[in-house]
N, C-alpha and C. Protein backbone atom coordinates (compact mmCIF):
# COMPACT_ATOMS: atom_id res chain seq x y z
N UNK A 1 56.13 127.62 112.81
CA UNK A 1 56.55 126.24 112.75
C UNK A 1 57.31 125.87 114.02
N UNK A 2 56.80 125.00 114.54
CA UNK A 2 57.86 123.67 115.43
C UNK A 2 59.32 124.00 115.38
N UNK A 3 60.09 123.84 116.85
CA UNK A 3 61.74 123.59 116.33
C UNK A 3 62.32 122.10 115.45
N UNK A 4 60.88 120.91 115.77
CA UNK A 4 61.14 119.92 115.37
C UNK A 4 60.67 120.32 113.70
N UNK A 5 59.69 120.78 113.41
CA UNK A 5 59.30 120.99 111.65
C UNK A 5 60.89 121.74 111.02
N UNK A 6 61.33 122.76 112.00
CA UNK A 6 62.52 123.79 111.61
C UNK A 6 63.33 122.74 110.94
N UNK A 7 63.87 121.67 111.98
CA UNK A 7 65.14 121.07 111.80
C UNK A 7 64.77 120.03 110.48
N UNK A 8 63.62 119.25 110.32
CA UNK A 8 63.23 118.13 109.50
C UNK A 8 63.08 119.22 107.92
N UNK A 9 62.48 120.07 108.00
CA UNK A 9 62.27 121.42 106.66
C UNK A 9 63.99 121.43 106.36
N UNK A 10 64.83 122.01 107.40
CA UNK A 10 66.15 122.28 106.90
C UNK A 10 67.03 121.05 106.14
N UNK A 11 66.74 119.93 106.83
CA UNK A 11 67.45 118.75 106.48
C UNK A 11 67.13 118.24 104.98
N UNK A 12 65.63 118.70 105.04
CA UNK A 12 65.18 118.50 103.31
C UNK A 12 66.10 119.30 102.19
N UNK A 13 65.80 120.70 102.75
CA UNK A 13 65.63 121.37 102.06
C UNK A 13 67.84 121.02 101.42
N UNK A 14 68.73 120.61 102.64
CA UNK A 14 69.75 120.31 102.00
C UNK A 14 69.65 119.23 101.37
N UNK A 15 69.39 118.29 101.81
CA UNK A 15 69.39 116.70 100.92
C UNK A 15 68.52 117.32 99.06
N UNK A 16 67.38 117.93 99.00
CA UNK A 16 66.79 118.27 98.03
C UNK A 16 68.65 119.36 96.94
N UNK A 17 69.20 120.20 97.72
CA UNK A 17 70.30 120.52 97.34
C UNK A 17 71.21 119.68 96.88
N UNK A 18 71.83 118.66 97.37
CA UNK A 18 72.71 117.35 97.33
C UNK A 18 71.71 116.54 96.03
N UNK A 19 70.95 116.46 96.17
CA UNK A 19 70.24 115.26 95.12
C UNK A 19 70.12 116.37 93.82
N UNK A 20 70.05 117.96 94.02
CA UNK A 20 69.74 118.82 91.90
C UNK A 20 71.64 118.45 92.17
N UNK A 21 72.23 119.03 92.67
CA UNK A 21 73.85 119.15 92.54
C UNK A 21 74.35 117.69 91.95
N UNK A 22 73.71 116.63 92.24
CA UNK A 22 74.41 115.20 91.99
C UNK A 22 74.00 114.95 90.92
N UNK A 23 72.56 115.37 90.17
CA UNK A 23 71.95 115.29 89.05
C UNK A 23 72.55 115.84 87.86
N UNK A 24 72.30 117.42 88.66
CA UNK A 24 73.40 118.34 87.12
C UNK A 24 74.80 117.86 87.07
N UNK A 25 75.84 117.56 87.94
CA UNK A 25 77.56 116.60 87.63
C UNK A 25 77.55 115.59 87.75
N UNK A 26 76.62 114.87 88.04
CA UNK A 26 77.07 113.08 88.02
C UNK A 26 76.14 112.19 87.25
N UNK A 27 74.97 112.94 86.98
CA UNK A 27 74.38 111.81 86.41
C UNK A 27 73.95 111.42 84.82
N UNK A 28 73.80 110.37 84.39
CA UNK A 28 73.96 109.88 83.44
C UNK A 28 72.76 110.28 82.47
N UNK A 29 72.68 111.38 81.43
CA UNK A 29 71.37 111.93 81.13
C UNK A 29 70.68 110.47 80.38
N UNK A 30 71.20 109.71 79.98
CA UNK A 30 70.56 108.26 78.95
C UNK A 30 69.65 107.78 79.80
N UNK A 31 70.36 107.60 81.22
CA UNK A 31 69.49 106.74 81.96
C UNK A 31 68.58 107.23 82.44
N UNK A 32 68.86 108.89 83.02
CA UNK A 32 67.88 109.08 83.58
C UNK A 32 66.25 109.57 82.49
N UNK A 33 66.94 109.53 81.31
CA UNK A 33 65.53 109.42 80.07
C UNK A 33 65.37 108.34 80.72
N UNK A 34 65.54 106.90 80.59
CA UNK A 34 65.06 105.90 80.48
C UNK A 34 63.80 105.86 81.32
N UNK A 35 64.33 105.64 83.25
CA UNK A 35 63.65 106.56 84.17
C UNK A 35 62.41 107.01 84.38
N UNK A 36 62.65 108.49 83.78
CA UNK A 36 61.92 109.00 82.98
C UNK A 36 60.71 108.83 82.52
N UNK A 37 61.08 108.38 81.56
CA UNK A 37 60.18 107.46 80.47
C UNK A 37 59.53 106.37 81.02
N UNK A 38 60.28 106.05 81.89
CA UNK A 38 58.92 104.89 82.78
C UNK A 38 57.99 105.49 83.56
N UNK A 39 58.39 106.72 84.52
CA UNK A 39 57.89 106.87 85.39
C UNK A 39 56.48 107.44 85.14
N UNK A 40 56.65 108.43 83.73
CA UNK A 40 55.50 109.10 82.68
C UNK A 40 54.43 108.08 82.29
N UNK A 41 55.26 106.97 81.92
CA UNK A 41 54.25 106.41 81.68
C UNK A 41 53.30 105.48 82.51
N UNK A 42 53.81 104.74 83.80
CA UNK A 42 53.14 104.34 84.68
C UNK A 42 52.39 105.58 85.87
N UNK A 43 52.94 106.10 86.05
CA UNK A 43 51.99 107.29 86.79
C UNK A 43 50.76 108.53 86.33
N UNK A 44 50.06 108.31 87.13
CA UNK A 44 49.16 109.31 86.14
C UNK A 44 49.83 110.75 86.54
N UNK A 45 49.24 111.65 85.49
CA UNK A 45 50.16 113.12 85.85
C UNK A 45 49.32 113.70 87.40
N UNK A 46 48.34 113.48 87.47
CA UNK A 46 47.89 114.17 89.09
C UNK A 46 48.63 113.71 90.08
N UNK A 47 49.41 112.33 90.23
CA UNK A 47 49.77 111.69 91.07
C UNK A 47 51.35 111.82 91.11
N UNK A 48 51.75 112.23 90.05
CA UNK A 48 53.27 112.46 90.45
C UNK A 48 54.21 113.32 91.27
N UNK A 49 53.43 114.36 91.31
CA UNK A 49 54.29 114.94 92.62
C UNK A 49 54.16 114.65 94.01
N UNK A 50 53.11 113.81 94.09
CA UNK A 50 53.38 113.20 95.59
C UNK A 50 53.97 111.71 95.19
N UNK A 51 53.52 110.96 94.34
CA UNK A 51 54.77 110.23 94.38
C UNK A 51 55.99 110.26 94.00
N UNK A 52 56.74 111.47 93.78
CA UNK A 52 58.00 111.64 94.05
C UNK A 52 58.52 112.65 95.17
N UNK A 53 57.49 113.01 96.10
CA UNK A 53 57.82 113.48 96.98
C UNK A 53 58.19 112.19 97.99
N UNK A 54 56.91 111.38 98.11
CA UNK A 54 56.69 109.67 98.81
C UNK A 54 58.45 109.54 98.69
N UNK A 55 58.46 109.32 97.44
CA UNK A 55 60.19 108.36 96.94
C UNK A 55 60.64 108.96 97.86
N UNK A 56 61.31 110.41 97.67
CA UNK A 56 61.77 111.33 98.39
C UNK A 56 61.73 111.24 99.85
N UNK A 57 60.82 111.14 100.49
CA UNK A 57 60.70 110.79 101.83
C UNK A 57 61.15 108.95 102.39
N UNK A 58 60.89 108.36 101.44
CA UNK A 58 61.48 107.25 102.08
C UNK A 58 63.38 107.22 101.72
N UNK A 59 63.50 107.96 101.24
CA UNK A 59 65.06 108.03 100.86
C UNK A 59 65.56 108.54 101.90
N UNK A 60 65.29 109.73 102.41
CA UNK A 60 65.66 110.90 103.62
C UNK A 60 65.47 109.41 104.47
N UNK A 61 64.21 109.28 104.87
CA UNK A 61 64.39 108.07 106.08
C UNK A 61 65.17 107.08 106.27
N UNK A 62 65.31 105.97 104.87
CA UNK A 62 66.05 105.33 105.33
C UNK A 62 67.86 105.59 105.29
N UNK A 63 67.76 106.81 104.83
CA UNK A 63 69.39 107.75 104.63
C UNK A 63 69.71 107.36 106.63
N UNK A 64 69.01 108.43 106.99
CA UNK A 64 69.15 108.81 108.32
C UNK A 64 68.71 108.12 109.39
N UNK A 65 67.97 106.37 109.11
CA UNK A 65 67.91 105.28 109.99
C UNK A 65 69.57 104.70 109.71
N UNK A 66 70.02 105.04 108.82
CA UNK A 66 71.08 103.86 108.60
C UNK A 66 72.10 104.49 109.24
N UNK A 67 71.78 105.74 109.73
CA UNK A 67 73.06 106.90 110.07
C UNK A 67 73.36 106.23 111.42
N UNK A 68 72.91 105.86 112.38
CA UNK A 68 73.44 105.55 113.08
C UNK A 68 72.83 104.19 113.90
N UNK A 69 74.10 103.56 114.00
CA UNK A 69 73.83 101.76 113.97
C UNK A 69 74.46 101.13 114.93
N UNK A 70 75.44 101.89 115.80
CA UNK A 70 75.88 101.61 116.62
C UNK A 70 76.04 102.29 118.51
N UNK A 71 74.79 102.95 118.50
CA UNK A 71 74.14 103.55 119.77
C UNK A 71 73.66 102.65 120.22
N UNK A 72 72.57 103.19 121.84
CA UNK A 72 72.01 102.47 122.50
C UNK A 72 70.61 102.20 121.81
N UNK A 73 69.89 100.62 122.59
CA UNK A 73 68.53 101.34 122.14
C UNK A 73 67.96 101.39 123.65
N UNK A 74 66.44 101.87 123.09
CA UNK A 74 65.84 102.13 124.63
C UNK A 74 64.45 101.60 123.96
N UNK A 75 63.83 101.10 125.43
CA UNK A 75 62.33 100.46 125.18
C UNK A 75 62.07 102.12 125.69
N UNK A 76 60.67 101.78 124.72
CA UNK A 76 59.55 103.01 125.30
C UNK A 76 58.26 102.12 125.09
N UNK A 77 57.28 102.73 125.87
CA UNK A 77 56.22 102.00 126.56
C UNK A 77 55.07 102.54 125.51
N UNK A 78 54.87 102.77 124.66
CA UNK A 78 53.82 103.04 122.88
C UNK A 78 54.37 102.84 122.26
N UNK A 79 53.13 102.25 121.32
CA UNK A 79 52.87 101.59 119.95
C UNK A 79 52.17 102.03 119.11
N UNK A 80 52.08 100.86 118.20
CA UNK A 80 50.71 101.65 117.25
C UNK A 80 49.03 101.55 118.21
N UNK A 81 49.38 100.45 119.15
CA UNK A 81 47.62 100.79 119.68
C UNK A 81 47.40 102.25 120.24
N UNK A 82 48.48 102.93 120.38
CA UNK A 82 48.57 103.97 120.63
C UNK A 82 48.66 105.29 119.74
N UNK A 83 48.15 104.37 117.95
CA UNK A 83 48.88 105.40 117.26
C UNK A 83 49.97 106.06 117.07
N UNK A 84 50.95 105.48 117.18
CA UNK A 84 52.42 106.39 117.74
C UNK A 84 53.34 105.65 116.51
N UNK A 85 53.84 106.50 115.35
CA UNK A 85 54.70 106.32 114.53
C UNK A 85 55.64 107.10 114.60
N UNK A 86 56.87 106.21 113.81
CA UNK A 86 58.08 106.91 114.24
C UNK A 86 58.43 108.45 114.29
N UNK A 87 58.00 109.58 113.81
CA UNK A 87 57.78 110.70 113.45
C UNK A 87 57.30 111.29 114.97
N UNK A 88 56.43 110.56 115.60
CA UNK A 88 55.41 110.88 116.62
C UNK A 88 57.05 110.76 117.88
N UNK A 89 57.48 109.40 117.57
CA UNK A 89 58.85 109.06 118.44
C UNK A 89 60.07 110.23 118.32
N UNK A 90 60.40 111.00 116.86
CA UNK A 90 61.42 111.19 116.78
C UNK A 90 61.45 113.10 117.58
N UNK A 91 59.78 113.17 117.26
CA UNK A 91 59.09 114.76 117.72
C UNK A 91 59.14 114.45 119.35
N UNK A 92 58.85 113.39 119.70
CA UNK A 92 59.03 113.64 121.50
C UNK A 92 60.64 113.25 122.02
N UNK A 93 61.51 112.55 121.29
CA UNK A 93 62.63 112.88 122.04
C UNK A 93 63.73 113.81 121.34
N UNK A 94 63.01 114.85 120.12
CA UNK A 94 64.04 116.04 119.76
C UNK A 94 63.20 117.05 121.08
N UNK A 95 62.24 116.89 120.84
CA UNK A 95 61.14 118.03 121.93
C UNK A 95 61.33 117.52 123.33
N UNK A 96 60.51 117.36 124.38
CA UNK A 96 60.56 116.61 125.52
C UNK A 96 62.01 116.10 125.57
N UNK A 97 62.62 115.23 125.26
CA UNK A 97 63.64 114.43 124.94
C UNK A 97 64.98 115.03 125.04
N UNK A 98 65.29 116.52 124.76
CA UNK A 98 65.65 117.56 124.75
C UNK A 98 67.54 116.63 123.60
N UNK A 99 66.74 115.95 123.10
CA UNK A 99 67.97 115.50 121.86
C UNK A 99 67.72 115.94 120.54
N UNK A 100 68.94 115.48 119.87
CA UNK A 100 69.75 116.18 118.72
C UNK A 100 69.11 115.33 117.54
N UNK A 101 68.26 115.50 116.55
CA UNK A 101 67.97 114.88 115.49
C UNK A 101 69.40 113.55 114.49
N UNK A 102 70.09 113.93 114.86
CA UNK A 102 71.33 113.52 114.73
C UNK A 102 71.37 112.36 115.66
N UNK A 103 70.87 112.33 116.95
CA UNK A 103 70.90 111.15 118.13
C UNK A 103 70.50 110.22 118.32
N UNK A 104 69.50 110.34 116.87
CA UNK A 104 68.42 109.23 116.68
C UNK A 104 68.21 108.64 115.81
N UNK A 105 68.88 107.37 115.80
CA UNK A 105 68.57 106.20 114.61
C UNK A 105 67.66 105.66 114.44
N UNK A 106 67.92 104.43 114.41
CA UNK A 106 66.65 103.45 113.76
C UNK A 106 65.63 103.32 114.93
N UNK A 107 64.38 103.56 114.57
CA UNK A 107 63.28 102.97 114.91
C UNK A 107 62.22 101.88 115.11
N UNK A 108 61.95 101.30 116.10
CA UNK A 108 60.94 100.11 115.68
C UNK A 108 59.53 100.13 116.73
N UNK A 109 58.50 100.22 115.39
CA UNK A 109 56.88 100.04 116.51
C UNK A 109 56.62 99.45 116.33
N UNK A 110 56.61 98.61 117.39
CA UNK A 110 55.45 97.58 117.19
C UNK A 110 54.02 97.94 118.26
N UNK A 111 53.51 96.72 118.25
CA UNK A 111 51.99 96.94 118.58
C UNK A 111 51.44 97.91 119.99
N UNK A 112 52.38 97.45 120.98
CA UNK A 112 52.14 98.08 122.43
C UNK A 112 53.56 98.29 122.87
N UNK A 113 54.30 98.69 122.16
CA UNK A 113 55.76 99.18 123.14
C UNK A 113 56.51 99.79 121.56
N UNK A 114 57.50 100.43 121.70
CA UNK A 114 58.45 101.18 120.77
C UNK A 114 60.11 100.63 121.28
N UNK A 115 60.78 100.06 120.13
CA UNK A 115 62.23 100.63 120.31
C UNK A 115 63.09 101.71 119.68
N UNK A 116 63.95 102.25 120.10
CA UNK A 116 64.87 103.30 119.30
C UNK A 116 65.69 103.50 119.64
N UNK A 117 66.90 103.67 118.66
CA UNK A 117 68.38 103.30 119.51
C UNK A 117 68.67 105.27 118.70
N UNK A 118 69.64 105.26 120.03
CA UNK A 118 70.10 106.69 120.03
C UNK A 118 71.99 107.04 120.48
N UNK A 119 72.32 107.53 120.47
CA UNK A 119 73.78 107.91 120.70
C UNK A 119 73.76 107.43 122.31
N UNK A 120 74.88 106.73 122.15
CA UNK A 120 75.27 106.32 123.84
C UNK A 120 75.23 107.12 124.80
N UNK A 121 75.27 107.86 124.66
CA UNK A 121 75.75 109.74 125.69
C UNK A 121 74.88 110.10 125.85
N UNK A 122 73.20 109.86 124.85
CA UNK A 122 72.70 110.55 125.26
C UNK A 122 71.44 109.73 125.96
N UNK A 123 71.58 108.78 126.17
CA UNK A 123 70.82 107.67 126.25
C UNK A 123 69.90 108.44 127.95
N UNK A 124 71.10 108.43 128.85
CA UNK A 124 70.87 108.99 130.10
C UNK A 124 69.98 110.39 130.14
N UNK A 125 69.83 110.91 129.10
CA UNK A 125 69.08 112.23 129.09
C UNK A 125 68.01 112.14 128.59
N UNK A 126 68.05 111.12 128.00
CA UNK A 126 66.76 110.81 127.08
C UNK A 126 65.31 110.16 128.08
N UNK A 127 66.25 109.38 128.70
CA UNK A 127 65.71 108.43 130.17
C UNK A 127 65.26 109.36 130.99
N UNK A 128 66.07 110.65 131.31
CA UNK A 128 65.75 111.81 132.52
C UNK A 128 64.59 112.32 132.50
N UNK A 129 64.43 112.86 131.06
CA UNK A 129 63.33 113.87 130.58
C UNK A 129 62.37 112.91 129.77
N UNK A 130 62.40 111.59 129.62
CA UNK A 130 61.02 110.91 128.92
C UNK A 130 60.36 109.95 129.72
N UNK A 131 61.21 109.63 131.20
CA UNK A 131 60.47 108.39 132.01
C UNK A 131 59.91 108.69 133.11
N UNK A 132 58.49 108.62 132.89
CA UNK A 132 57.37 108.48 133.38
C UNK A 132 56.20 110.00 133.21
N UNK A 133 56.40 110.70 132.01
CA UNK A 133 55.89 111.71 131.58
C UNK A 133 54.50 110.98 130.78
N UNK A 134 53.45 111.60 130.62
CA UNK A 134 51.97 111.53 130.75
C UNK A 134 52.31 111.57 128.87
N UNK A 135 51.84 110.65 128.03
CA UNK A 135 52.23 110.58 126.66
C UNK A 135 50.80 110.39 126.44
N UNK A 136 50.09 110.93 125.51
CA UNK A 136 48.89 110.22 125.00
C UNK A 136 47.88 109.25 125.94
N UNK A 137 47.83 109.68 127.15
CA UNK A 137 46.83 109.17 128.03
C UNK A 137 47.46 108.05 129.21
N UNK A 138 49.16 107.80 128.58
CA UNK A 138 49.58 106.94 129.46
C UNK A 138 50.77 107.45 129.96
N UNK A 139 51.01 107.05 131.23
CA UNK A 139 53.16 107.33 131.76
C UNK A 139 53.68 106.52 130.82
N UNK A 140 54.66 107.04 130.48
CA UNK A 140 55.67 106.63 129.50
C UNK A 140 56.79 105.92 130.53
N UNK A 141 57.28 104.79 130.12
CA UNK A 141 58.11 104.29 130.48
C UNK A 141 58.99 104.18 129.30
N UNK A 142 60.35 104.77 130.07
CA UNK A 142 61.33 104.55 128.88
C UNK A 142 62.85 104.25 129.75
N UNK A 143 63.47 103.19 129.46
CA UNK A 143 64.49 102.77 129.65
C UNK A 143 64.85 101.89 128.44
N UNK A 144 66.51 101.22 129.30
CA UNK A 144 67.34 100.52 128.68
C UNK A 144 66.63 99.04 128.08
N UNK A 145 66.81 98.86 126.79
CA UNK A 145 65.94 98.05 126.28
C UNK A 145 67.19 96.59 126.82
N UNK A 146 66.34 95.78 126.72
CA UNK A 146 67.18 94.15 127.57
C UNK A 146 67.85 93.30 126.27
N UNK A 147 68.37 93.04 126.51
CA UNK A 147 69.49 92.50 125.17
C UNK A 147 68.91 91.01 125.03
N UNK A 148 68.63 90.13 123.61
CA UNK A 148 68.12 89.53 123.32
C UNK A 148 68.71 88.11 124.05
């Protein structure tokens, strides 16, 4: 496995810890029958463990977009015409990028360019090692995104 699969596997595998621990002392067994009881009955049984893995994954995401809200952002030069989702963004600047999964907040793709805001500090390193490197058929341009 990837150092980027390492770190995203580990982060699960605690949040999956934090979410049985909050279940068995905090939570309310009534409700979570209720829950339950819906979820059985609107889902078919083949389909439920990926849709509660799905849940699961959009929880982790938007946990750790919201983590940090007050960094820089930076334009990067792909989009989706490029196929390039955030995952694709967060694997080239923990990899290439040589940053901290931790450094990287919220994301946005749009069609032909990417934004993503990252820790102030590391903004300059991010710029060093991602601007003008050969990405999916194109130089990557990545700098300081221009304030609205």
């Amino acid at each position: 496995m990837s150092k980027v699969n390492d770190v995203l596997t580990d982060s699960m595998i605690s949040a999956i810890d934090a979410l049985q621990k909050k279940v068995s002392e905090n939570a309310d067994p009534d409700d979570l029958k209720t829950f339950k009881k819906i979820f059985k009955k609107t889902v078919p049984l083949h389909l439920r463990s990926w849709t509660t893995a799905y849940l699961f994954k959009q929880a982790v995401e938007s946990k750790s977009r919201q983590r940090l809200t007050d960094g820089t952002t930076l334009f990067v030069s792909v989009g989706k015409n490029r196929r390039v989702y955030p995952r694709d963004l967060i694997q080239l600047f923990i990899g290439t990028g040589k940053l901290n999964r931790d450094d990287i907040g919220e994301i946005k793709v749009l069609d032909s360019y990417s934004f993503i805001t990252i820790k102030e500090n590391s903004a300059p390193t991010a710029i060093d090692n991602l601007d003008g490197i050969n990405y999916r058929g194109r130089n990557l341009v990545v700098n300081f995104a221009k304030k609205k």
